[in-house]
C-alpha atoms as a PDB file:
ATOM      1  CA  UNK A   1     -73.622  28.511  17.937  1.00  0.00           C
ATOM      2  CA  UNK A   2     -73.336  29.670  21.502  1.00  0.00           C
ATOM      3  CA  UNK A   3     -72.929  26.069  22.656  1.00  0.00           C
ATOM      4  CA  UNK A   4     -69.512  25.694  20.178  1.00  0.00           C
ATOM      5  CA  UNK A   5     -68.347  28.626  21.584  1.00  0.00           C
ATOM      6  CA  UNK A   6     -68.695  27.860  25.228  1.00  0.00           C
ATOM      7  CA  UNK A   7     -66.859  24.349  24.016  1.00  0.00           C
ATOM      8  CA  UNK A   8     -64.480  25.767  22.423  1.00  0.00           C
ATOM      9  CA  UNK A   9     -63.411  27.863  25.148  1.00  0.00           C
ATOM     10  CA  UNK A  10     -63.491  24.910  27.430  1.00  0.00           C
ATOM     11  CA  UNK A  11     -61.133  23.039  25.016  1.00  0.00           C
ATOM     12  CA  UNK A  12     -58.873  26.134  25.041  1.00  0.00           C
ATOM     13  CA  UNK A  13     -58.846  26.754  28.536  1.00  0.00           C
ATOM     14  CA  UNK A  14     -59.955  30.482  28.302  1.00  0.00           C
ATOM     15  CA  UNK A  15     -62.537  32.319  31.032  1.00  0.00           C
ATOM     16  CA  UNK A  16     -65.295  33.356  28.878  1.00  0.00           C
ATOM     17  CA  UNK A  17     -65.772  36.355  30.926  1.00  0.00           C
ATOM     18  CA  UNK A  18     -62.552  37.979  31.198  1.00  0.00           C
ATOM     19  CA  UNK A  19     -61.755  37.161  26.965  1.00  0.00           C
ATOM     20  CA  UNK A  20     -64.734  38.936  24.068  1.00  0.00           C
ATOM     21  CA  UNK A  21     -65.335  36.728  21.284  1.00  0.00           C
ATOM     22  CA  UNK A  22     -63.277  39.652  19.019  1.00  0.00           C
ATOM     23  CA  UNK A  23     -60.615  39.159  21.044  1.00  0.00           C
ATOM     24  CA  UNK A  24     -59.963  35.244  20.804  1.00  0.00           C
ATOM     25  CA  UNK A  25     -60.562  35.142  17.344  1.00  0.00           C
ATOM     26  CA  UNK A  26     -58.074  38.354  16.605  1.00  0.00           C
ATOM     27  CA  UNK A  27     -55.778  36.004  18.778  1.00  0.00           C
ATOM     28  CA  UNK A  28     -56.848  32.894  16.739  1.00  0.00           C
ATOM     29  CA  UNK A  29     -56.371  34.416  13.450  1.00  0.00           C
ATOM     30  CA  UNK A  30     -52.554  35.971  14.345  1.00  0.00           C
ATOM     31  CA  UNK A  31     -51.379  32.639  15.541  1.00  0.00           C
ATOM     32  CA  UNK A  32     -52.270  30.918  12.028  1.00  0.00           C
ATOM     33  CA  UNK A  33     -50.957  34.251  10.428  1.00  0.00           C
ATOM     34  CA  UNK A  34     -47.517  33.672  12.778  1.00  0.00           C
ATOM     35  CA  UNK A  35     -47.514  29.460  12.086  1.00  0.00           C
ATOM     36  CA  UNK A  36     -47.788  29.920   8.254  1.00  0.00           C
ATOM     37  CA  UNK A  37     -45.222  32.661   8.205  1.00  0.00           C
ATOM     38  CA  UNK A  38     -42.935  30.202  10.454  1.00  0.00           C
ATOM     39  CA  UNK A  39     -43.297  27.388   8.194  1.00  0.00           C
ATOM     40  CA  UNK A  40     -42.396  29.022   4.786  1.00  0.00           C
ATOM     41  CA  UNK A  41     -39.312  30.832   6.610  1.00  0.00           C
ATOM     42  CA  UNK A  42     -38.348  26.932   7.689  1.00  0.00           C
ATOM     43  CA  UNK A  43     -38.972  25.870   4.580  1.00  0.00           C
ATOM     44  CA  UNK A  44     -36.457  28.559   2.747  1.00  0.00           C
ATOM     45  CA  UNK A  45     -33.949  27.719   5.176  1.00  0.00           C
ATOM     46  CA  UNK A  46     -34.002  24.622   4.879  1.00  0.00           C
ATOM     47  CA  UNK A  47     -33.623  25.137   0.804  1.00  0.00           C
ATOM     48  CA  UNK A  48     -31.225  27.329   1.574  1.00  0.00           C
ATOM     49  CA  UNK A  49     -28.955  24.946   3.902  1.00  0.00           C
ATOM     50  CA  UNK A  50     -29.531  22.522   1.203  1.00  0.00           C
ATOM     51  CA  UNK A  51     -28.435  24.492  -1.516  1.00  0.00           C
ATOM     52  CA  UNK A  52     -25.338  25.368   0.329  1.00  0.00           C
ATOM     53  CA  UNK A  53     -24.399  21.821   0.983  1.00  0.00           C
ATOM     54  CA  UNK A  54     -25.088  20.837  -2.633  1.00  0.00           C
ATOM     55  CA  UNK A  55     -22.634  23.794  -3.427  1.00  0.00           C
ATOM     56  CA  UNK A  56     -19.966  22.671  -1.073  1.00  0.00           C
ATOM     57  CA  UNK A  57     -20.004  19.174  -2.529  1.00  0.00           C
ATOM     58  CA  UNK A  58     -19.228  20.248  -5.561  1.00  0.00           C
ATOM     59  CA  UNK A  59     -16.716  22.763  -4.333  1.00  0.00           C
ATOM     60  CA  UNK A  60     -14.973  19.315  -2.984  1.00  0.00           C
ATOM     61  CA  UNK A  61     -15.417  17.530  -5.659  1.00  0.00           C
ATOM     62  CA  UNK A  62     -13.871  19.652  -8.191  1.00  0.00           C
ATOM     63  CA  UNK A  63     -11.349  20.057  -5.885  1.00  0.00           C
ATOM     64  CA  UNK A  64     -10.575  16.586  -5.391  1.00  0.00           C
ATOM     65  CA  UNK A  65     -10.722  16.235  -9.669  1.00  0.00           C
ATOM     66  CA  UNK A  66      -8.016  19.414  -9.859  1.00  0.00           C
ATOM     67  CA  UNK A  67      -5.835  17.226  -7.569  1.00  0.00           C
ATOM     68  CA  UNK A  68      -5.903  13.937  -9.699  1.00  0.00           C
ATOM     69  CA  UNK A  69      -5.270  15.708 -12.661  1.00  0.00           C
ATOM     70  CA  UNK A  70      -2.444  17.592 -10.898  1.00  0.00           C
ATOM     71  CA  UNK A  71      -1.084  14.014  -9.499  1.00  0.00           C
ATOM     72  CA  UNK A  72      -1.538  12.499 -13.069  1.00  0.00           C
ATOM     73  CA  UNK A  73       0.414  15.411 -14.860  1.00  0.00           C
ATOM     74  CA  UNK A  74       2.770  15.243 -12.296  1.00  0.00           C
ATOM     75  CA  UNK A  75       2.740  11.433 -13.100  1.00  0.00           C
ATOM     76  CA  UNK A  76       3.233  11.802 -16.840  1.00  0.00           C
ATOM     77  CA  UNK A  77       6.201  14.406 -16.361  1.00  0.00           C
ATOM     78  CA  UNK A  78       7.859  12.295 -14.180  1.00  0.00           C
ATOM     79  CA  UNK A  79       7.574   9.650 -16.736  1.00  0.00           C
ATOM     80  CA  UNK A  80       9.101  11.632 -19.314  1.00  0.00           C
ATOM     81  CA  UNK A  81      12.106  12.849 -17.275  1.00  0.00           C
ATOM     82  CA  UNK A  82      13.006   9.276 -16.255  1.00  0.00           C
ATOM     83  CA  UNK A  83      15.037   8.723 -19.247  1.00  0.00           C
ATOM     84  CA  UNK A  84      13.186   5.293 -19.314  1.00  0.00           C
ATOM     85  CA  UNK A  85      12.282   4.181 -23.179  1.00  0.00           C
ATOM     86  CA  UNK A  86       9.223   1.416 -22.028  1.00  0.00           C
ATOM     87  CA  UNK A  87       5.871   2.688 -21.908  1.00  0.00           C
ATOM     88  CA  UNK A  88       6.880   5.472 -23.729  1.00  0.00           C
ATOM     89  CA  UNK A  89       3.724   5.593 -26.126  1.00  0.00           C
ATOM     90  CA  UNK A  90       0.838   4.626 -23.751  1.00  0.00           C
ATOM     91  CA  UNK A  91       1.928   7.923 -22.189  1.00  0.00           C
ATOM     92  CA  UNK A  92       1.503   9.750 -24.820  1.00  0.00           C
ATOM     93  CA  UNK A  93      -1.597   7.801 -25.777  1.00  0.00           C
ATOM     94  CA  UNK A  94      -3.271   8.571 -22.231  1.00  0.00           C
ATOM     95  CA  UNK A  95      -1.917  12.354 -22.377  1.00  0.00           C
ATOM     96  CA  UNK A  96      -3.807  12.498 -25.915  1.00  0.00           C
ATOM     97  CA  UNK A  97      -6.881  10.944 -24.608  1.00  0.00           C
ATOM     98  CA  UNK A  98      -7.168  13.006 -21.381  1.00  0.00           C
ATOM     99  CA  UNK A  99      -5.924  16.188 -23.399  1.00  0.00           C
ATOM    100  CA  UNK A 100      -3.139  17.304 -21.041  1.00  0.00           C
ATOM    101  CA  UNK A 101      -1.335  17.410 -23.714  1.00  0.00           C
ATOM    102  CA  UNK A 102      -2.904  20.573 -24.747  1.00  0.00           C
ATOM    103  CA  UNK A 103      -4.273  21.782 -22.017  1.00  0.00           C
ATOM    104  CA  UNK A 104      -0.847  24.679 -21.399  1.00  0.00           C
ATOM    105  CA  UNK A 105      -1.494  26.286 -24.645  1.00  0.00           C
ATOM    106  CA  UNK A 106      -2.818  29.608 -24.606  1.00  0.00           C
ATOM    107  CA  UNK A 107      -5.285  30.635 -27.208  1.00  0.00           C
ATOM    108  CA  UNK A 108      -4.487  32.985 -29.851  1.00  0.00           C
ATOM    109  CA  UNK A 109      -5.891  36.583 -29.950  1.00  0.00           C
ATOM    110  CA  UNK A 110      -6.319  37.703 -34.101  1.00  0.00           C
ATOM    111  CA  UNK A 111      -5.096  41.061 -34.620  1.00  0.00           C
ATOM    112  CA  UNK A 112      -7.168  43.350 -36.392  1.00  0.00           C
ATOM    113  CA  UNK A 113      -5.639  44.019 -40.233  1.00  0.00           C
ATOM    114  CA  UNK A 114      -7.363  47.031 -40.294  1.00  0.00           C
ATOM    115  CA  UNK A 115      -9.153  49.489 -37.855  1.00  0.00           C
ATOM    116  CA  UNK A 116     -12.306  49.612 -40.176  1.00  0.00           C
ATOM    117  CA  UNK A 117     -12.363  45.791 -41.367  1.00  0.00           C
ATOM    118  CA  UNK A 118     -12.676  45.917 -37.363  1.00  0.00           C
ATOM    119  CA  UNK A 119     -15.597  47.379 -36.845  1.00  0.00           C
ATOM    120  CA  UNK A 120     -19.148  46.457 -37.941  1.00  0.00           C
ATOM    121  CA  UNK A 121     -20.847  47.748 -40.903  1.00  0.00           C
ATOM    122  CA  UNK A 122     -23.625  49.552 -38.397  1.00  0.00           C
ATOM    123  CA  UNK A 123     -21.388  51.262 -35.709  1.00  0.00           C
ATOM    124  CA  UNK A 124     -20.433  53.639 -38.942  1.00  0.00           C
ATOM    125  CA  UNK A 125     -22.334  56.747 -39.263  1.00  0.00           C
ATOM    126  CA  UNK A 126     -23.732  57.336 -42.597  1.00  0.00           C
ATOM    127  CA  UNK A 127     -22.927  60.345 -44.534  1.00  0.00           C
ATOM    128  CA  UNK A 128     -25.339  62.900 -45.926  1.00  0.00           C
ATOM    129  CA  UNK A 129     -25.300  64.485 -49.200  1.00  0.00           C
ATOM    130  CA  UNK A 130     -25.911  67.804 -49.516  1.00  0.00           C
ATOM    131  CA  UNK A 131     -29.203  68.097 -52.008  1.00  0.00           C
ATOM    132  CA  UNK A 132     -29.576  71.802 -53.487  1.00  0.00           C
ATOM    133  CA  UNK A 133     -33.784  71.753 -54.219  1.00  0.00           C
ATOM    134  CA  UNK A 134     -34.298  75.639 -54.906  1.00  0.00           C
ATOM    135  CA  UNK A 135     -30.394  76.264 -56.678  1.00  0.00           C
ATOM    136  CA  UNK A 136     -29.687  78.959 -54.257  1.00  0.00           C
ATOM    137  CA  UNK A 137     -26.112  79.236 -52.917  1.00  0.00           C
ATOM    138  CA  UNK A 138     -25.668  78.130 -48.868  1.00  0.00           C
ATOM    139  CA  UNK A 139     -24.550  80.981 -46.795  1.00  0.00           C
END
């Protein structure tokens, strides 16, 4: 045992006189704790970047979809307002197929007919009866 320790502190470099056994060890032991601790922070940044670039590609790509759409609309409306009579129906066709064509309409809020059709059965308190057991009057 005393033979792999002298080795080992040849290998390391370290005077065996000036540095106790404890001591390199302790050191030993917080330089794996300090390594593993480095590697999982490297690891969650590099998620993290990753992530993040993942998110900005679809940022652009939506954005680059919203644009074609916008370009198409702007496409079919400018068809429309040409006053031109050809291709009349594949326009319509292609605005029925992409659903612009109903896309602008806003849905429809019901009104409520009545403020207790409204609410649900269980948000209602219950009402007590009054049960008289003995037949004396309340007071």
């Amino acid at each position: 045992m005393e033979k792999l320790y002298q080795s080992i502190m040849v290998y390391y470099a370290i005077d065996m006189k000036k540095v106790s056994v404890e001591d390199f060890f302790t050191d030993l032991n917080n330089f794996r704790t300090t390594f593993m601790q480095a590697i999982k922070e490297n690891i969650r940044k590099r998620e993290a970047e990753e992530k993040e670039k993942r998110a900005r590609i679809a940022k652009e790509l939506a954005e680059k979809e919203r644009l074609e759409r916008q370009q198409k609309k702007k496409r079919l409306l400018e068809m429309k307002t040409e006053g031109d009579e050809t291709g009349v129906m594949d326009s319509l066709l292609e605005a029925l197929q992409s659903g612009a064509a109903f896309r602008d309409r806003r849905k429809r809020t019901p009104k409520p007919k009545d403020i207790r059709q409204s609410l649900s059965p269980l948000s209602q308190r219950p009402v007590l009866k009054v049960f008289n057991h003995g037949n004396k009057p309340y007071s």
